[in-house]
Protein backbone atom coordinates (compact mmCIF):
# COMPACT_ATOMS: atom_id res chain seq x y z
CA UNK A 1 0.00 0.00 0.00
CA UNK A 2 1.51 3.70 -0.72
CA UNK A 3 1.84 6.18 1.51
CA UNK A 4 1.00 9.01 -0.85
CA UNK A 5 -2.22 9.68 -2.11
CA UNK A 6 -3.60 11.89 -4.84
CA UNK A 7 -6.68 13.13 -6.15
CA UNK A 8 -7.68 16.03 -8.02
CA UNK A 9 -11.01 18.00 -6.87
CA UNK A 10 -12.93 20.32 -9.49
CA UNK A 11 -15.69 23.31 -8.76
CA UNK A 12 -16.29 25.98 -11.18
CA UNK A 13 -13.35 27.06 -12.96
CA UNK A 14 -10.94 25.84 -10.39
CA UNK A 15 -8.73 22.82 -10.33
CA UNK A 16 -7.32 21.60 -7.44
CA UNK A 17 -4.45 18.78 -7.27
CA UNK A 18 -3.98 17.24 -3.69
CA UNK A 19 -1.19 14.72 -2.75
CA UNK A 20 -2.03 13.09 1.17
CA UNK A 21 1.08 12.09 2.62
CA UNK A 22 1.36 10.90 6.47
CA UNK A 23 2.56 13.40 8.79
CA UNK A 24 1.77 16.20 11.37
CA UNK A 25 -1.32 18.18 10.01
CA UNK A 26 0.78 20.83 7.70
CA UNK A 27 -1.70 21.89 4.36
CA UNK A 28 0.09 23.71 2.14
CA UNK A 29 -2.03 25.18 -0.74
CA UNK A 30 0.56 26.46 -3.86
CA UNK A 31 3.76 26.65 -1.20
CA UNK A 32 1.77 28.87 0.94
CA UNK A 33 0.60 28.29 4.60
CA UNK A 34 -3.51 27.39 4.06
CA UNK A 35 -4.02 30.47 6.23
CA UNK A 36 -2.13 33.03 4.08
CA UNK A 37 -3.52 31.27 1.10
CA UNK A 38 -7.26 31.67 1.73
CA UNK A 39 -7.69 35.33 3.57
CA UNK A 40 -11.17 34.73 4.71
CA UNK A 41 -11.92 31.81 7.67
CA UNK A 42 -14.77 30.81 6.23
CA UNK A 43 -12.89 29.58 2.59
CA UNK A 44 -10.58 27.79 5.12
CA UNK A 45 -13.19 25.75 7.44
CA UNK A 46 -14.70 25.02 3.83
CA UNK A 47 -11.39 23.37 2.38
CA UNK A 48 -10.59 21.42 5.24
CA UNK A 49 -13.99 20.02 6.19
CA UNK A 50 -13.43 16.68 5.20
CA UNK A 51 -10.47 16.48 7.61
CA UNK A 52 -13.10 17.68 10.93
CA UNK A 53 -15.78 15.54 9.54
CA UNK A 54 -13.12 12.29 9.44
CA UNK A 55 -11.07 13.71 12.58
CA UNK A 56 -7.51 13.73 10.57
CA UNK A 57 -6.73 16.83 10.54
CA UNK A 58 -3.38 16.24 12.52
CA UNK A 59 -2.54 12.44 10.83
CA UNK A 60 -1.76 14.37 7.34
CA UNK A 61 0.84 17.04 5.38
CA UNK A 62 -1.30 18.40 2.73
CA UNK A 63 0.15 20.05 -0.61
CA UNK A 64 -2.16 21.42 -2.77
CA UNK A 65 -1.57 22.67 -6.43
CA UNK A 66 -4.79 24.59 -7.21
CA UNK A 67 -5.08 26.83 -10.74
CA UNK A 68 -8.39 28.53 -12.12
CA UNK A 69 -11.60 30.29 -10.85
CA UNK A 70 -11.56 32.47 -7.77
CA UNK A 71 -10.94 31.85 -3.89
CA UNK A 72 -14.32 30.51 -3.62
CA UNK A 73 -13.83 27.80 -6.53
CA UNK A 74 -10.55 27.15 -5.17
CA UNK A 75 -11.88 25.99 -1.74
CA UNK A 76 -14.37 23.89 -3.17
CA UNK A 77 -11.77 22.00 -5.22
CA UNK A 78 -9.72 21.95 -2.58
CA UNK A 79 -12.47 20.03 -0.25
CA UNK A 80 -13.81 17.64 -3.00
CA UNK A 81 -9.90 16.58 -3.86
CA UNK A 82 -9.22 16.50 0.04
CA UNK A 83 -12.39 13.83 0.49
CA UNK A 84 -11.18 12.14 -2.73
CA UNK A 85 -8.09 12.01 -1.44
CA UNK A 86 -8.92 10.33 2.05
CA UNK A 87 -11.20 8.02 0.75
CA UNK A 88 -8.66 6.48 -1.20
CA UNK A 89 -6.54 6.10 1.76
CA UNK A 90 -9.18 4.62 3.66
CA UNK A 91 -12.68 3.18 2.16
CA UNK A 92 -14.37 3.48 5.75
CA UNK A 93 -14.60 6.85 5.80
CA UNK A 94 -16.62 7.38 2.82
CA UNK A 95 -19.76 6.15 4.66
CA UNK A 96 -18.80 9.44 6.80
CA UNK A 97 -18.44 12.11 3.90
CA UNK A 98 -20.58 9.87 0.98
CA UNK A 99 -24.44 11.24 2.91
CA UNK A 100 -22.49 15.14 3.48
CA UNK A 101 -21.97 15.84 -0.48
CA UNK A 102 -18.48 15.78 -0.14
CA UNK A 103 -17.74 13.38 -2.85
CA UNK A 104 -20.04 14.93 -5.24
CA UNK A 105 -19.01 17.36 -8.13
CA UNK A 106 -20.72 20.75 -7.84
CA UNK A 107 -21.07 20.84 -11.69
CA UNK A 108 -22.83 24.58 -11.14
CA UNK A 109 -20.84 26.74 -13.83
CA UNK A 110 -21.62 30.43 -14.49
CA UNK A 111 -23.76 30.83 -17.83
CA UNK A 112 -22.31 32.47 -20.64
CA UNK A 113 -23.12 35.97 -22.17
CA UNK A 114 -25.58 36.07 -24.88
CA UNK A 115 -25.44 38.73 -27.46
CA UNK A 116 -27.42 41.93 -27.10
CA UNK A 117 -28.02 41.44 -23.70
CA UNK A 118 -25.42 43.29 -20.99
CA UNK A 119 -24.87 39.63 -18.93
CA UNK A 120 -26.32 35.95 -19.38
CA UNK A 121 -30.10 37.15 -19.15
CA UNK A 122 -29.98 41.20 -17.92
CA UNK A 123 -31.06 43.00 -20.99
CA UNK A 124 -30.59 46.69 -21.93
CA UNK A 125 -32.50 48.96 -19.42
CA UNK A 126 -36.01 49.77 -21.15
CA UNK A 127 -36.03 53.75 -21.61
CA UNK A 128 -40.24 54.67 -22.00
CA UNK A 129 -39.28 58.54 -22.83
């Protein structure tokens, strides 16, 4: 059995690539500390879920290579390839995150423009005079 684990998570336009090695709980997202990475708290707790839900936060390092999308795209990816990521290190714990949603793709995307209108649906402001 390895003792490295990858998986890649997806959400929106962001990709995230997460390798699980044993260790002492360090998550490094693109060689930064996860804290300096992701300014807000809540974009953290998101990422890292999977690791309170399973309680392995500490058993872990963590590098992350995440490209694409914005800070809130990021996380996501970031949790689903986390989950993906534990799972294959140990089946068990999928009955834990499986019923949560972590292991399912959020395949929401933002719709594209359409022509004549100023976004995907807003149309021109109506002038009456």
């Amino acid at each position: 059995m390895s003792d490295k684990f990858y998986a890649t998570g997806r959400r929106k336009n962001a990709i995230a690539k997460v390798w699980l090695t044993k260790g002492n709980g360090d998550i490094k997202i693109n060689k930064k500390e996860i804290d300096s990475y992701f300014p807000r708290e809540t974009w953290v707790k998101h990422a890292i879920e999977a690791l309170a839900i399973t309680e392995t936060k500490s058993d872990f390092d963590i590098r992350i290579s995440v490209l694409g999308g914005g800070l809130t795209g990021q996380s996501g990816a970031v949790r689903l390839g986390i989950s993906k990521a534990l799972v294959l290190y140990n089946e068990t714990l999928r009955s834990k995150l499986k019923p949560l949603g972590l292991l399912t793709r959020d395949s929401r995307m933002v719709e594209s423009k359409k022509y004549g209108r100023k976004k995907a649906r807003r149309g021109s402001q109506f002038s009456k005079r």
